[in-house]
N, C-alpha and C. Protein backbone atom coordinates (compact mmCIF):
# COMPACT_ATOMS: atom_id res chain seq x y z
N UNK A 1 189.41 71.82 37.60
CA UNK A 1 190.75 71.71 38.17
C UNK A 1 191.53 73.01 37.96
N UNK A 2 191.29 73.56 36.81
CA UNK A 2 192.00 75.01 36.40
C UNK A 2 191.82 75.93 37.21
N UNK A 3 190.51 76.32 38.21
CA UNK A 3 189.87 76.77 38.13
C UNK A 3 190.43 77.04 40.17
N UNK A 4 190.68 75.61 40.26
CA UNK A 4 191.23 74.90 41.66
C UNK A 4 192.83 75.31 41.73
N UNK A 5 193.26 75.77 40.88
CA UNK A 5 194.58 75.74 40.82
C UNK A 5 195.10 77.56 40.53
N UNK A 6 193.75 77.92 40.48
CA UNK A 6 194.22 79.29 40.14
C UNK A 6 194.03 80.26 41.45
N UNK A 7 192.70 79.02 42.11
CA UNK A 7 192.24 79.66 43.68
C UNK A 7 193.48 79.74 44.50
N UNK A 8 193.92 78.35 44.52
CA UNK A 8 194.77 77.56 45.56
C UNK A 8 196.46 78.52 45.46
N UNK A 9 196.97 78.87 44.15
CA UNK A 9 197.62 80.26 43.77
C UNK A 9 197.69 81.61 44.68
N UNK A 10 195.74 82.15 44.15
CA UNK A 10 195.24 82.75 44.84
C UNK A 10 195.41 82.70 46.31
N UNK A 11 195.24 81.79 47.33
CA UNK A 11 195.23 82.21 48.03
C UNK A 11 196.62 82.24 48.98
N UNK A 12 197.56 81.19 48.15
CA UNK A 12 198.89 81.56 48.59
C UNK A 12 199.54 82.62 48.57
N UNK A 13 199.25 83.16 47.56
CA UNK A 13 199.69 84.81 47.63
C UNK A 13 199.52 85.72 48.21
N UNK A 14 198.06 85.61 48.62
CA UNK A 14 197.38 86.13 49.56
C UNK A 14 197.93 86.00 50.90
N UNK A 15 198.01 84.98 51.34
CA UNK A 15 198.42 84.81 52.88
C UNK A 15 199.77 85.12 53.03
N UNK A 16 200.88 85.19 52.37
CA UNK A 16 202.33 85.98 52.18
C UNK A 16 201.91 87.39 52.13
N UNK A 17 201.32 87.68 51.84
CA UNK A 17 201.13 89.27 51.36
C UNK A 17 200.46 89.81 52.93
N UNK A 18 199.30 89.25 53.69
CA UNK A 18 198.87 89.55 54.74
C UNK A 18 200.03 89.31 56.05
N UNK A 19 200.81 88.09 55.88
CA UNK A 19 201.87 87.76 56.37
C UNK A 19 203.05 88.40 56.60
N UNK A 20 203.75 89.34 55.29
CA UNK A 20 204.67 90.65 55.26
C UNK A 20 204.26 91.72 56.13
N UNK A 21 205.00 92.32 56.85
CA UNK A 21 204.86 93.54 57.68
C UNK A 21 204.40 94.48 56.73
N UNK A 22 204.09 95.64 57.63
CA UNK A 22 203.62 96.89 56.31
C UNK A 22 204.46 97.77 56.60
N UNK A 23 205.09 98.55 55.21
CA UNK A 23 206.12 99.46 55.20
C UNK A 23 205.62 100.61 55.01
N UNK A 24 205.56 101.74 56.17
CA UNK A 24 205.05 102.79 56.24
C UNK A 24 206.00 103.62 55.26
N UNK A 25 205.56 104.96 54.09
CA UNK A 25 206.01 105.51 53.52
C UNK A 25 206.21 106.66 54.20
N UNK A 26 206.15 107.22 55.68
CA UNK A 26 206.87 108.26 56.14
C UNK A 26 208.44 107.56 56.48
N UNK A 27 209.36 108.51 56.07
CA UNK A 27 211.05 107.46 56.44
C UNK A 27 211.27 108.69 57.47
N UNK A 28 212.29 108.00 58.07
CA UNK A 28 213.42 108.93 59.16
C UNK A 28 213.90 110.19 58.33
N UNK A 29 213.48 111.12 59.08
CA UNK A 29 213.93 112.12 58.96
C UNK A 29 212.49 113.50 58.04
N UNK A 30 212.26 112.69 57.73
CA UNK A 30 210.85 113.24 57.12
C UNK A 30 209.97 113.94 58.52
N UNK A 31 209.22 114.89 57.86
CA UNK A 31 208.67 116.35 58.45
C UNK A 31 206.97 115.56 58.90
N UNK A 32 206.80 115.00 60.22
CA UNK A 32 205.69 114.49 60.78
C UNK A 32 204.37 115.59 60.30
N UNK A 33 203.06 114.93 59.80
CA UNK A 33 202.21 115.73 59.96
C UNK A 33 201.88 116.45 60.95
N UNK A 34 201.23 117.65 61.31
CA UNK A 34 200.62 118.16 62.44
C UNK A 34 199.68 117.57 62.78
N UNK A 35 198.78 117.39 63.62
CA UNK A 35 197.47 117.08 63.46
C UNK A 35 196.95 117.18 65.34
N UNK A 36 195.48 117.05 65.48
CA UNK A 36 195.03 117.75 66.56
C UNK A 36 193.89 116.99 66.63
N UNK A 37 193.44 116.28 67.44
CA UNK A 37 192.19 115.17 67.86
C UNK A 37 191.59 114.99 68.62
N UNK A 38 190.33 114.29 69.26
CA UNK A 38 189.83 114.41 70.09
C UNK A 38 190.26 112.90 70.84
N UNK A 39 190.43 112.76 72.32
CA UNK A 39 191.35 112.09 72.84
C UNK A 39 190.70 111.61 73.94
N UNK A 40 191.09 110.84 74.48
CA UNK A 40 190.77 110.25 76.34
C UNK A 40 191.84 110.18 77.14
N UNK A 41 192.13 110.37 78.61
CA UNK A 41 193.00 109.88 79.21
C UNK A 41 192.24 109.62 80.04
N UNK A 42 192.15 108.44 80.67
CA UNK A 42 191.44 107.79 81.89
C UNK A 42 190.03 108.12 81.67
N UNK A 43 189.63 108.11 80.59
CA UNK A 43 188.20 108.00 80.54
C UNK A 43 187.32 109.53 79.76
N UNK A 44 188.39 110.84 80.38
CA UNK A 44 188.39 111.90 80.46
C UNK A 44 188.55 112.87 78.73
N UNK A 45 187.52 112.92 78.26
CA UNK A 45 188.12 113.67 76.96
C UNK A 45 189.19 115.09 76.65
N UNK A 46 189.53 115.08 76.43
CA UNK A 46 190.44 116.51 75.72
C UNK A 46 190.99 116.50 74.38
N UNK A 47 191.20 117.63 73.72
CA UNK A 47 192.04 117.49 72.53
C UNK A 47 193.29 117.20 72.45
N UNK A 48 193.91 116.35 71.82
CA UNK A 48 195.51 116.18 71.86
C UNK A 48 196.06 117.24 70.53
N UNK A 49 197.05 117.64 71.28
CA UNK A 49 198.05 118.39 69.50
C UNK A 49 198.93 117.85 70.04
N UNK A 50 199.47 117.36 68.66
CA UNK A 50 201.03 117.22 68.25
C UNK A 50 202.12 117.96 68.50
N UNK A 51 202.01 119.38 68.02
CA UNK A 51 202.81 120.45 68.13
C UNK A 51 202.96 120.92 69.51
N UNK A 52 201.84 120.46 70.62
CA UNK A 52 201.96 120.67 71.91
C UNK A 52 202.67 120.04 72.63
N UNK A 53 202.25 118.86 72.30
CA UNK A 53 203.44 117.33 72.80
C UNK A 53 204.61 117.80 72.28
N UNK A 54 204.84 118.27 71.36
CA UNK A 54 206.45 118.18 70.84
C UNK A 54 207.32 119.24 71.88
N UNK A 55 206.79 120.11 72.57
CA UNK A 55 207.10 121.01 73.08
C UNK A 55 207.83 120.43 74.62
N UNK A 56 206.97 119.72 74.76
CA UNK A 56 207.18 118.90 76.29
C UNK A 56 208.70 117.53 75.82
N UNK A 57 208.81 116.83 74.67
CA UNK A 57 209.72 116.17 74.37
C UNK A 57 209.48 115.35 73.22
N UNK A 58 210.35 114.45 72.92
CA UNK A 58 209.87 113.72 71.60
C UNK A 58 208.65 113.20 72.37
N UNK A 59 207.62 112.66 70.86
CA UNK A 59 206.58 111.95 70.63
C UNK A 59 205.95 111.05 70.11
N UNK A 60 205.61 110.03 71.13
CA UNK A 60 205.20 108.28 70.41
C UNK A 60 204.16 108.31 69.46
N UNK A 61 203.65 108.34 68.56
CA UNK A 61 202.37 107.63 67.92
C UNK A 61 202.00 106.70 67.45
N UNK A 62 201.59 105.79 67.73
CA UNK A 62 201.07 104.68 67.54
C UNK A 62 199.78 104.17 66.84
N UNK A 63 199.73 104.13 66.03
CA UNK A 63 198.53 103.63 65.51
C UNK A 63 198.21 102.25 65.32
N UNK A 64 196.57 102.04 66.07
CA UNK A 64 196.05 100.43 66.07
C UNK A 64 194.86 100.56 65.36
N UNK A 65 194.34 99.34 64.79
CA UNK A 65 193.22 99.42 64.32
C UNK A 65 191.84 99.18 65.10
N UNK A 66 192.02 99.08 66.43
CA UNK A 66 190.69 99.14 66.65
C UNK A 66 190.54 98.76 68.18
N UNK A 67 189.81 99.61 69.14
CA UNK A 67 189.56 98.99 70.58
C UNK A 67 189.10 98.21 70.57
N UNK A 68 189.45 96.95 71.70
CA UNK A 68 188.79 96.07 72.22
C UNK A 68 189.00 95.01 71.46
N UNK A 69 190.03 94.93 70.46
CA UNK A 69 190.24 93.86 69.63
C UNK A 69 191.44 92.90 70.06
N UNK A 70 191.90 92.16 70.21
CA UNK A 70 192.75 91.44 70.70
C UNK A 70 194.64 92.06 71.06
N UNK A 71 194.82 91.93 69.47
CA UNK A 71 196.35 92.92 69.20
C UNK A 71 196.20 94.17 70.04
N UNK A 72 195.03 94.71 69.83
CA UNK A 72 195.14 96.24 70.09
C UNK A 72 195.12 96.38 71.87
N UNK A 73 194.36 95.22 72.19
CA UNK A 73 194.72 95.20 73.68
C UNK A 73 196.02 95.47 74.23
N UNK A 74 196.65 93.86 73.79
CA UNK A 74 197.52 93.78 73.88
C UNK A 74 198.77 94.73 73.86
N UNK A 75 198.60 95.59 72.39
CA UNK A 75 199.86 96.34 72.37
C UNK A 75 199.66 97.65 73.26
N UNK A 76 198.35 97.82 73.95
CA UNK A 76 197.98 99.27 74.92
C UNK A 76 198.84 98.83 76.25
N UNK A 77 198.04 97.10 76.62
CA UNK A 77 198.81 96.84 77.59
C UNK A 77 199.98 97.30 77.57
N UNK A 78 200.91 96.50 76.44
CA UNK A 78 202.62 96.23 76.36
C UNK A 78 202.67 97.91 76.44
N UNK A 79 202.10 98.84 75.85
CA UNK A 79 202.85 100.67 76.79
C UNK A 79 202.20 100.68 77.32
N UNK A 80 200.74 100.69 78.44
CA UNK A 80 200.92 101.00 80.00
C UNK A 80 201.92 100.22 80.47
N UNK A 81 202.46 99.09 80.27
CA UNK A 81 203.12 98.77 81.64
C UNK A 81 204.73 99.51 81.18
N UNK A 82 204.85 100.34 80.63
CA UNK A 82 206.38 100.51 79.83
C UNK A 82 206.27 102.27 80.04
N UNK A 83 205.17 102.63 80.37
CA UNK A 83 205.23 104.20 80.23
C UNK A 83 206.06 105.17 81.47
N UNK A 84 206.08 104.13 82.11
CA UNK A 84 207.47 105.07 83.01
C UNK A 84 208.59 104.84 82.54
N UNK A 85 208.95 104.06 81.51
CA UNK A 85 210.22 104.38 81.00
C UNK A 85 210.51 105.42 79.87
N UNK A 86 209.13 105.91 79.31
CA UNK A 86 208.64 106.58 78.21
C UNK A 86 209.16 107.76 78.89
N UNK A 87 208.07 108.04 79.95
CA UNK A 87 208.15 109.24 80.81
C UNK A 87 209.69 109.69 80.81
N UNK A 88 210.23 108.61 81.50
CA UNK A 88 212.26 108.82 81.47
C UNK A 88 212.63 109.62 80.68
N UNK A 89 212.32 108.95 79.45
CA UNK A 89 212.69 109.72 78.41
C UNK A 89 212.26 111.15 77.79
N UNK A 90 211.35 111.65 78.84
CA UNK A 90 210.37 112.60 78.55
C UNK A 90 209.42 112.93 77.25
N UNK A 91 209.22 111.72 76.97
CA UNK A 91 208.46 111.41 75.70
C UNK A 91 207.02 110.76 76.06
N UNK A 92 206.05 111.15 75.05
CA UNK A 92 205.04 111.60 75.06
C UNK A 92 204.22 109.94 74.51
N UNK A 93 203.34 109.46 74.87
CA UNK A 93 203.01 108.48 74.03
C UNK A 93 201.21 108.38 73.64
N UNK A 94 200.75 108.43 72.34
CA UNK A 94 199.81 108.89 72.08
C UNK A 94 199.00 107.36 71.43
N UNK A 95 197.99 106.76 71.65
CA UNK A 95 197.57 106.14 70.52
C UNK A 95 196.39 106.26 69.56
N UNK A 96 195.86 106.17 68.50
CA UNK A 96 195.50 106.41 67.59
C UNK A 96 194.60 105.56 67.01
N UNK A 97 193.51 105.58 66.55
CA UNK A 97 192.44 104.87 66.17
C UNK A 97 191.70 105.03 65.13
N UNK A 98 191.30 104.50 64.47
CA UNK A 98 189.81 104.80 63.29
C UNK A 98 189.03 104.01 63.47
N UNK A 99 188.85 102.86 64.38
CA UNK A 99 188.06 101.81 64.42
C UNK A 99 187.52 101.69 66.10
N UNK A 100 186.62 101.41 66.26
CA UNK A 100 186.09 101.12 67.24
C UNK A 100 186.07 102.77 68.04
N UNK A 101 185.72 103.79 67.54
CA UNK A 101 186.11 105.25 68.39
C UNK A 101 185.10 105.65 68.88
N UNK A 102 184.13 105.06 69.27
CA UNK A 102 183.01 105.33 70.15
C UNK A 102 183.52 104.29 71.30
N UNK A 103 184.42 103.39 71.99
CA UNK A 103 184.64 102.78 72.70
C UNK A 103 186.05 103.50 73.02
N UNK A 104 186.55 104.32 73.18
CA UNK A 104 188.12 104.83 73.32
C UNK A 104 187.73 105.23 74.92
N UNK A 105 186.80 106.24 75.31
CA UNK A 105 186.88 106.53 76.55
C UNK A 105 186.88 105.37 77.65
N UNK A 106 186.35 104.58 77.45
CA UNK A 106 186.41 103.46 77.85
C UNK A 106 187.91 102.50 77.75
N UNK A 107 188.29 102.24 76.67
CA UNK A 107 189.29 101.32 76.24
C UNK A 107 190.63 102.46 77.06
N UNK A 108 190.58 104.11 77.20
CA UNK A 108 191.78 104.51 78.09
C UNK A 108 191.57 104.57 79.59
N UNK A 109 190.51 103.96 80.03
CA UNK A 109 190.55 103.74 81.63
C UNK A 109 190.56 101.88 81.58
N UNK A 110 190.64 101.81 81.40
CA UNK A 110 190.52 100.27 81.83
C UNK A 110 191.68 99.76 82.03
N UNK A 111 191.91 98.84 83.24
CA UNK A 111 193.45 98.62 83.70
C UNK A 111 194.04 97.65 82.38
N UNK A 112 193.50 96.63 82.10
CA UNK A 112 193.86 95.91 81.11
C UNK A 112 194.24 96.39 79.73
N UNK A 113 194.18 97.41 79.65
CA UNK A 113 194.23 98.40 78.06
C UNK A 113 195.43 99.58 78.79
N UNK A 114 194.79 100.48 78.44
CA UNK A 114 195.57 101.87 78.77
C UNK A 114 196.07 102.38 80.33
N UNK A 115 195.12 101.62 80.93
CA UNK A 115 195.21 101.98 82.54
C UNK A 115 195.05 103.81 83.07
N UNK A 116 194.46 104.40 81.66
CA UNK A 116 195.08 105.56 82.38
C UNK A 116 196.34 106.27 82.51
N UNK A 117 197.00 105.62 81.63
CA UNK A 117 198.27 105.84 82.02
C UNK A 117 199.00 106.56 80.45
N UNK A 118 198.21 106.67 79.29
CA UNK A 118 198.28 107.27 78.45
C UNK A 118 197.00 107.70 77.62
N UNK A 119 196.91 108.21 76.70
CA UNK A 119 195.82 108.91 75.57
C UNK A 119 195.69 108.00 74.70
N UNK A 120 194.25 107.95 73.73
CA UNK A 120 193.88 107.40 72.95
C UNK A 120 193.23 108.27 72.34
N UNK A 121 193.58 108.82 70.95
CA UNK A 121 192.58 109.73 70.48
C UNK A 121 191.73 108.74 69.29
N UNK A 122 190.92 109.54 68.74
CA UNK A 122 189.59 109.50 67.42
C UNK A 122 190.44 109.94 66.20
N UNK A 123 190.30 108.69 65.61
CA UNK A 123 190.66 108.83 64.07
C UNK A 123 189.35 109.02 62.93
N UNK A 124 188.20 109.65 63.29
CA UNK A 124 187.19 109.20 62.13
C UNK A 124 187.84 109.15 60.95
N UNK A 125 187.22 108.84 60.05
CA UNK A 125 187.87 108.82 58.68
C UNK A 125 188.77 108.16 58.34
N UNK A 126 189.76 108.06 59.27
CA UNK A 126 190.77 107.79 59.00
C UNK A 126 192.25 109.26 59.00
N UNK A 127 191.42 109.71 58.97
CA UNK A 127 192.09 111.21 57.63
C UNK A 127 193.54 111.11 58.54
N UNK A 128 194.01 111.35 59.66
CA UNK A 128 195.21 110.90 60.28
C UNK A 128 196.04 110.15 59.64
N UNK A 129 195.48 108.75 59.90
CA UNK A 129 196.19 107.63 59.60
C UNK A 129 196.78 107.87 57.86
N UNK A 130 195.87 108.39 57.35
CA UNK A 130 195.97 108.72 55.77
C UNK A 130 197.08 109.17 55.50
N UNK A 131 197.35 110.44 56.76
CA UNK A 131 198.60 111.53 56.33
C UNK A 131 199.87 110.43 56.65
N UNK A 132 199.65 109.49 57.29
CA UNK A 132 200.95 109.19 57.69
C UNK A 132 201.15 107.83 57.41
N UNK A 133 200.16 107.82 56.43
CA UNK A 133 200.05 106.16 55.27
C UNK A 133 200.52 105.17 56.34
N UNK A 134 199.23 105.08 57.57
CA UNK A 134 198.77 103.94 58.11
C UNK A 134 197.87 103.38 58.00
N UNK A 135 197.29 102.60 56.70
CA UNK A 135 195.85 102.50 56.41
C UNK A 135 195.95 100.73 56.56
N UNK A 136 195.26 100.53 57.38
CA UNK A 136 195.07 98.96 56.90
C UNK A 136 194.28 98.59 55.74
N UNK A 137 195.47 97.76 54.97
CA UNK A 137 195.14 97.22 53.58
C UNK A 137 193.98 96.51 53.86
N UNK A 138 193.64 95.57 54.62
CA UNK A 138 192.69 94.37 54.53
C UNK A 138 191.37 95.27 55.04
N UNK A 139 191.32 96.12 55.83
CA UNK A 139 190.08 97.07 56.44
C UNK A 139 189.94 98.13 55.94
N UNK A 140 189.91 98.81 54.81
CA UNK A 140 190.01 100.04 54.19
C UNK A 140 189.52 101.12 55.18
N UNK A 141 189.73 102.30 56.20
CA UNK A 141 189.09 102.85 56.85
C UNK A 141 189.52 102.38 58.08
N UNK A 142 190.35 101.84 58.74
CA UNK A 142 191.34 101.64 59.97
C UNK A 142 192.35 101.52 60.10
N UNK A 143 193.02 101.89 60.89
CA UNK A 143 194.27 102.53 60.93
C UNK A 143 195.20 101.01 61.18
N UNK A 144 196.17 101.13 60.67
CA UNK A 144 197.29 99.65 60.57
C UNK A 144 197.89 100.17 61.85
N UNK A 145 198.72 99.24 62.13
CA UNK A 145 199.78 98.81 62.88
C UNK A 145 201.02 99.76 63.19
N UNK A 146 201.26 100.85 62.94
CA UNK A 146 202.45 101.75 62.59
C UNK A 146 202.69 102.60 63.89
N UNK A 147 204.21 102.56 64.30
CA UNK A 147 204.64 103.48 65.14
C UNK A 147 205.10 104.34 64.60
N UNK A 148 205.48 105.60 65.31
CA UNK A 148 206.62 106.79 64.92
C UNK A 148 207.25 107.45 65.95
N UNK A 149 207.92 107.15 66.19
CA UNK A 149 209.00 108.12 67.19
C UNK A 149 209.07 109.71 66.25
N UNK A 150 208.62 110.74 66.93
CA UNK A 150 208.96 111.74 66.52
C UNK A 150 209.53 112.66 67.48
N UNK A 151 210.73 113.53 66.89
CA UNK A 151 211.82 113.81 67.59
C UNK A 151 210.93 115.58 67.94
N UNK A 152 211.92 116.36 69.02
CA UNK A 152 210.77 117.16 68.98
C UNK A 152 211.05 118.35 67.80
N UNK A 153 211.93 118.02 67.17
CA UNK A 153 212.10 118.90 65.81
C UNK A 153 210.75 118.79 64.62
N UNK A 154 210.15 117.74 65.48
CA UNK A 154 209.22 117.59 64.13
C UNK A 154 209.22 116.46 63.24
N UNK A 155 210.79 116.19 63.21
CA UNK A 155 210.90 114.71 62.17
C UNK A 155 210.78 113.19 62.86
N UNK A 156 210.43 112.20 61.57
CA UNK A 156 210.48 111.33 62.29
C UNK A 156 212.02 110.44 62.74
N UNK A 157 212.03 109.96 63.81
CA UNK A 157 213.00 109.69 64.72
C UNK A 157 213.46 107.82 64.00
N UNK A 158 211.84 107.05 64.23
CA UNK A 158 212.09 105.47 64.11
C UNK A 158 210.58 105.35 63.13
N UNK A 159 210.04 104.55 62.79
CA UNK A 159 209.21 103.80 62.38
C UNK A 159 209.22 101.92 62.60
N UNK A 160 208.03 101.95 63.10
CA UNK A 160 208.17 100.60 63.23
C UNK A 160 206.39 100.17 63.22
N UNK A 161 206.24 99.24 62.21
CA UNK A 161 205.22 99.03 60.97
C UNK A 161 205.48 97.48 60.74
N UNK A 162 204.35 96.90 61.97
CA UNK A 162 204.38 95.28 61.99
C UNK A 162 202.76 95.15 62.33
N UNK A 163 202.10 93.81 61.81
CA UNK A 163 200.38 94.08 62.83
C UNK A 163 200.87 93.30 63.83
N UNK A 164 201.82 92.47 64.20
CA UNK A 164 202.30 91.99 65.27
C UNK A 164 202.96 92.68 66.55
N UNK A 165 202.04 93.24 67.60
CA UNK A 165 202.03 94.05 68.76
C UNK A 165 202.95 94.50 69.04
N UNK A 166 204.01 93.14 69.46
CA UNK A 166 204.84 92.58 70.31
C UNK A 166 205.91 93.62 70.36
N UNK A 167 206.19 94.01 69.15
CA UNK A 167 208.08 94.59 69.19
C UNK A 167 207.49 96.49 69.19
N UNK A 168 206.55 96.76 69.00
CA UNK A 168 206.35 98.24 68.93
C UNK A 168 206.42 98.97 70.20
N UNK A 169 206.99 98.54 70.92
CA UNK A 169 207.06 99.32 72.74
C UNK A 169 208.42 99.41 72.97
N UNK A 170 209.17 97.99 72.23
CA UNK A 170 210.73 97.97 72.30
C UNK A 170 211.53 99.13 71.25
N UNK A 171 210.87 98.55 70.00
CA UNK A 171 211.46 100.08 68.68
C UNK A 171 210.97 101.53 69.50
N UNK A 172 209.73 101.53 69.70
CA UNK A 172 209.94 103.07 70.05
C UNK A 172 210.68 103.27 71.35
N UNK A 173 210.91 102.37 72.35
CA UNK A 173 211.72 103.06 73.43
C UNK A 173 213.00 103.06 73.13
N UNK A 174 213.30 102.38 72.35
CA UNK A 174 214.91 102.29 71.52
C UNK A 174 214.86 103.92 71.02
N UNK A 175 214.03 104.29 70.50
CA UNK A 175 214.39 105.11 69.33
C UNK A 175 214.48 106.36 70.31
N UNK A 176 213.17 106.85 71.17
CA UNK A 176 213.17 108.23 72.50
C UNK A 176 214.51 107.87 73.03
N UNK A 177 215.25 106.55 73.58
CA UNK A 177 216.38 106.86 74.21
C UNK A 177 217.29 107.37 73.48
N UNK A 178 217.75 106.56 72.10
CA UNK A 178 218.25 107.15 71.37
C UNK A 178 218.29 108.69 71.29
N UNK A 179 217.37 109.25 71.08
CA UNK A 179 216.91 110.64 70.66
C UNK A 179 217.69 112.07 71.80
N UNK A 180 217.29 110.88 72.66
CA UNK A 180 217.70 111.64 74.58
C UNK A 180 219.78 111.90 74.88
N UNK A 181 220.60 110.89 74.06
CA UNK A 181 221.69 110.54 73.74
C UNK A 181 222.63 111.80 73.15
């Protein structure tokens, strides 16, 4: 019974803890890593930089944990269908991976995902996600849930750090309009 009672503990804690959003430790105003990756748009590889995007206007990054996985669909969908308002804003929207990155060229042409209509780069390692302490706790080695609006000064603009898809298309277009203001 002790034994039943320490599980049953166990696993309540557990499911609150997976349940809490994750609080990314880059804050507003803090100096975005650089970083430079290998990428898809519509199928098509190239390298993405940061410092290049910033040049053209602020910049989305998004990090998911993995193509072809349900959420991650989902939240590619929720910015293709939103990226002409991105564009408006002349902001840049990038997403980010450590999981599933032999399927990215694929997962950025497909109408149901990316459409083509934005980038997906290669996280091996992680080492990205690392700099910008998006690591999913439960997958050690894939990248969590974390947005960043970065302004084109370099800093970050918004953060928004949920594994729940849904609201990361609304915070970051909040935050580029903001930025545009």
């Amino acid at each position: 019974m002790k034994h039943l009672l320490k599980f049953a503990v166990f696993a309540i804690v557990a499911s609150i803890a997976l349940a809490l959003p994750s609080f990314a430790a880059l804050k507003v105003g803090a100096r975005a890593p650089d970083f430079s990756a290998p990428a898809y748009l519509a199928g098509e590889p190239f390298t993405f930089k940061l410092a290049d995007a910033l040049k053209q206007g602020p910049v989305v990054v998004y990090f998911f944990p993995a193509a072809h996985t349900p959420g991650c669909n989902l939240e590619a969908h929720l910015f293709s269908e939103a990226i002409d308002k991105f564009k408006a804003q002349h902001a840049t929207v990038i997403g980010v991976t450590a999981g599933n990155v032999d399927e990215l060229a694929d997962f950025s042409r497909e109408t149901e995902h990316c459409g083509g209509k934005f980038p997906v780069a290669a996280d091996p390692g992680a080492k990205i996600a690392r700099q910008y302490d998006a690591l999913l706790k439960m997958k050690p080695g894939w990248s969590d849930r974390t947005s960043y609006a970065i302004a084109p000064s370099g800093t970050i603009a918004a953060v928004h750090s949920d594994l729940n898809p849904n609201q990361h298309v609304k915070a970051m277009l909040d935050a580029v309009t903001a930025l545009g203001k």
